[in-house]
C-alpha atoms as a PDB file:
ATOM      1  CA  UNK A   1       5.018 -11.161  -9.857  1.00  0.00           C
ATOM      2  CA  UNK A   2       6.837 -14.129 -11.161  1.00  0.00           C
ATOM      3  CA  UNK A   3       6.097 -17.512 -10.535  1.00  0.00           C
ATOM      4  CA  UNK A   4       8.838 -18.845  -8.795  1.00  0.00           C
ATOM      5  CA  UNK A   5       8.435 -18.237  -5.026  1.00  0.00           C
ATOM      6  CA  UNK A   6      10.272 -15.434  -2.958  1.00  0.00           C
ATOM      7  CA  UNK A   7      13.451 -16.395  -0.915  1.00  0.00           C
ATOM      8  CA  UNK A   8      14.808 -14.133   1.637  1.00  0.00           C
ATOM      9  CA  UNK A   9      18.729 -14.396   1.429  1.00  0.00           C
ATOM     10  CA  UNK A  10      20.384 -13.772   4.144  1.00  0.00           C
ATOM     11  CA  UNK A  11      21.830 -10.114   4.573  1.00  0.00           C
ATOM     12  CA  UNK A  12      25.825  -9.589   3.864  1.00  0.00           C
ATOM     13  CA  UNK A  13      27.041  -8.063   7.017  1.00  0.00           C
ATOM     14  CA  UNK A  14      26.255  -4.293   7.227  1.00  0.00           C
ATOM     15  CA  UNK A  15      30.299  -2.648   7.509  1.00  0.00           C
ATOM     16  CA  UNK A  16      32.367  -2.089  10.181  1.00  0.00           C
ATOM     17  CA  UNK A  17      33.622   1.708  10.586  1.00  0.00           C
ATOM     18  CA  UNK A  18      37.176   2.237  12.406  1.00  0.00           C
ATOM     19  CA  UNK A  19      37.614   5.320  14.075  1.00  0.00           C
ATOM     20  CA  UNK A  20      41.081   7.093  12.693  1.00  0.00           C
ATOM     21  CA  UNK A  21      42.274   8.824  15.503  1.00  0.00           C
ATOM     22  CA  UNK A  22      41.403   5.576  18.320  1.00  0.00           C
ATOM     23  CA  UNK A  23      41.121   3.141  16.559  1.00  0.00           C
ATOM     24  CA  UNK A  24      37.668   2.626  17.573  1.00  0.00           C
ATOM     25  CA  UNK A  25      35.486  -0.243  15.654  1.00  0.00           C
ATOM     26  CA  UNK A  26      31.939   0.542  15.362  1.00  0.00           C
ATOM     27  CA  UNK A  27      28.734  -0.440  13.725  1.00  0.00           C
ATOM     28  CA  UNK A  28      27.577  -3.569  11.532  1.00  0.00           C
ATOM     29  CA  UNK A  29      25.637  -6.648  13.047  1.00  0.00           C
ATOM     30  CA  UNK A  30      25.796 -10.297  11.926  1.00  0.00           C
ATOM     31  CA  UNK A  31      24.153 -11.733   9.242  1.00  0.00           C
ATOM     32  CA  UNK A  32      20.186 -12.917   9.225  1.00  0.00           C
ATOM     33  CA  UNK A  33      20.110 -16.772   9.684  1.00  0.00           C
ATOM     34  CA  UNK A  34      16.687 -16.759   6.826  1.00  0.00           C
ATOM     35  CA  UNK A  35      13.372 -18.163   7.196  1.00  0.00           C
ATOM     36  CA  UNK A  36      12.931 -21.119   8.558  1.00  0.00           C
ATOM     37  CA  UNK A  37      11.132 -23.853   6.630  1.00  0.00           C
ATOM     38  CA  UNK A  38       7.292 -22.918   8.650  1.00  0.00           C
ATOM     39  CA  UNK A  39       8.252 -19.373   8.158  1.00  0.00           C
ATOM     40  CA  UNK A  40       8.585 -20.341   3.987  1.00  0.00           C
ATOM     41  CA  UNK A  41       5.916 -22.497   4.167  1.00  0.00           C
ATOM     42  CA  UNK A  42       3.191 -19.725   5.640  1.00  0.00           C
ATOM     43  CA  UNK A  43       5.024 -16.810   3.391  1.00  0.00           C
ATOM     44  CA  UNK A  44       3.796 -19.399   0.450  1.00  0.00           C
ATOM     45  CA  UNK A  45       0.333 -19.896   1.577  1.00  0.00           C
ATOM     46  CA  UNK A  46      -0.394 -16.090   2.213  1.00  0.00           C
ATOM     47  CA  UNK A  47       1.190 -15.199  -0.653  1.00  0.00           C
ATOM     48  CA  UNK A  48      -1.144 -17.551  -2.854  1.00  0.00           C
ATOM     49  CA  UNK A  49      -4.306 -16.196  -0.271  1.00  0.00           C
ATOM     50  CA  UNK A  50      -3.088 -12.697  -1.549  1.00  0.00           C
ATOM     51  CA  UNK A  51      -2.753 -13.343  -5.345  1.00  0.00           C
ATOM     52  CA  UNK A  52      -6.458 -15.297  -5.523  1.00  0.00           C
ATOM     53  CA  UNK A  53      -8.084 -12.219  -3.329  1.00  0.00           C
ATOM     54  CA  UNK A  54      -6.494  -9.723  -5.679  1.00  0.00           C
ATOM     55  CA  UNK A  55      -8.072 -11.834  -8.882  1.00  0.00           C
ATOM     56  CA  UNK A  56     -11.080 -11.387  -7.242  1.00  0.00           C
ATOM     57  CA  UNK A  57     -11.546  -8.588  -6.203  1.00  0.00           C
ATOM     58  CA  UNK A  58     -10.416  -7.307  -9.744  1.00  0.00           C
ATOM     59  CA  UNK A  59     -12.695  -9.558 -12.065  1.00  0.00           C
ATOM     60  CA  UNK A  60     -15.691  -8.369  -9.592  1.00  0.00           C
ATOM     61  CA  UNK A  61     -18.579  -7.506 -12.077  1.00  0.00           C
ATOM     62  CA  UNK A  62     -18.862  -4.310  -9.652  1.00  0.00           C
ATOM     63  CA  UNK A  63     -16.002  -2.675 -11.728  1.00  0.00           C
ATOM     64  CA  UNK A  64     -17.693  -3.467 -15.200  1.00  0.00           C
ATOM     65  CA  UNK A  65     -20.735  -1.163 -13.824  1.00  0.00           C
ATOM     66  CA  UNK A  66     -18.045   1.797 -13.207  1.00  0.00           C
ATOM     67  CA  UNK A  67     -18.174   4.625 -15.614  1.00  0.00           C
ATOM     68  CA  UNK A  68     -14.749   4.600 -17.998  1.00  0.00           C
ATOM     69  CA  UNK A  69     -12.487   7.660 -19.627  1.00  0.00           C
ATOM     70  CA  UNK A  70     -12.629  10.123 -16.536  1.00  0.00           C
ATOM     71  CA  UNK A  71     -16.559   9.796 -16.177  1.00  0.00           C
ATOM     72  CA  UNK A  72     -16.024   8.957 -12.776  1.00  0.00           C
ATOM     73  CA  UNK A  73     -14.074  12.226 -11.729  1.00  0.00           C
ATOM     74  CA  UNK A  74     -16.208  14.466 -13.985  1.00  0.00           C
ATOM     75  CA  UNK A  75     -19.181  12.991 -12.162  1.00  0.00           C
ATOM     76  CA  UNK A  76     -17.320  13.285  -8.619  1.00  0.00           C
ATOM     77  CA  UNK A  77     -16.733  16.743  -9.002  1.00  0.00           C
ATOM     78  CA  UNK A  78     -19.959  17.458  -9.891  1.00  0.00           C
ATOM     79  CA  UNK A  79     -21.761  15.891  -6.445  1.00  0.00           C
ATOM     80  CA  UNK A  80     -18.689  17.719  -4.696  1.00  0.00           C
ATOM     81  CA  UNK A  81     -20.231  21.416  -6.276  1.00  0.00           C
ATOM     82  CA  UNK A  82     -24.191  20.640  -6.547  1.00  0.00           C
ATOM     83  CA  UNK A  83     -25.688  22.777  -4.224  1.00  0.00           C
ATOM     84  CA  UNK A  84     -27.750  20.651  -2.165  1.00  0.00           C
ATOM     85  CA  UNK A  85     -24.919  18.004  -1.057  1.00  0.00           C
ATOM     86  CA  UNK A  86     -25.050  18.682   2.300  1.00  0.00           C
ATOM     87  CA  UNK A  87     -28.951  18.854   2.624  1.00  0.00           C
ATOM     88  CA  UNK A  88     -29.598  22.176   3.532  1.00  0.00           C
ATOM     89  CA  UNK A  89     -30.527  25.720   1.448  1.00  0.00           C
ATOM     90  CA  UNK A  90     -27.956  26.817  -0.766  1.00  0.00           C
ATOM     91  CA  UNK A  91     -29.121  30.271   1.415  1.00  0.00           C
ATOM     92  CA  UNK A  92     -28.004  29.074   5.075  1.00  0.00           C
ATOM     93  CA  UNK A  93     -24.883  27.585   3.514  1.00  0.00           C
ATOM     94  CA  UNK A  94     -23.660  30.991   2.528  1.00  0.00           C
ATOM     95  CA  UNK A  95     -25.267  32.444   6.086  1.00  0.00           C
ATOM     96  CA  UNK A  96     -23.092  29.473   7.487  1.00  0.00           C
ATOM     97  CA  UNK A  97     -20.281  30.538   5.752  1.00  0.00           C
ATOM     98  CA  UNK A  98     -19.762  33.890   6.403  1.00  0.00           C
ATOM     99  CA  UNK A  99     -20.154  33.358   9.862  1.00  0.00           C
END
């Protein structure tokens, strides 16, 4: 994100459909009067609460520890197939299974 802070504009009005045959006009709604100043001011602080959470959660030396290149899934995948995952004989899993 940029660092000049977001403004919400406020919206062109949506369009107006006329009906051909009556003459009917529907649709569209009037424009958004914007944020007021509190609402700018809070959008601002939350936004800079959001951005210094994000840094860090993503400098956190927990991610450093993490295994790199697709480690991660190869080692995933493995726990997901070893046989004792869930505790138990690989026996009364396949008794469990056929059931």
């Amino acid at each position: 994100m940029r660092g000049t802070a977001l403004v919400r504009r406020a919206r062109p009005r949506l369009a107006r459909h006329q009906a051909p045959h009556t003459d009917e006009v529907t649709g569209g709604r009037l424009e958004s009067p914007g944020w007021t100043a509190n609402e700018k001011a809070e959008h601002r602080r939350l936004l800079a609460l959001w951005q210094e959470l994000a840094i860090k959660v993503g400098a956190h030396p927990f991610w450093a520890k993490q295994p790199k290149d697709g480690e991660l899934v190869l080692a995933r995948t493995q726990l997901k197939h070893h046989p004792d995952v869930l505790g138990l004989p690989q026996d009364d899993v396949v008794e469990t299974a056929a059931a």
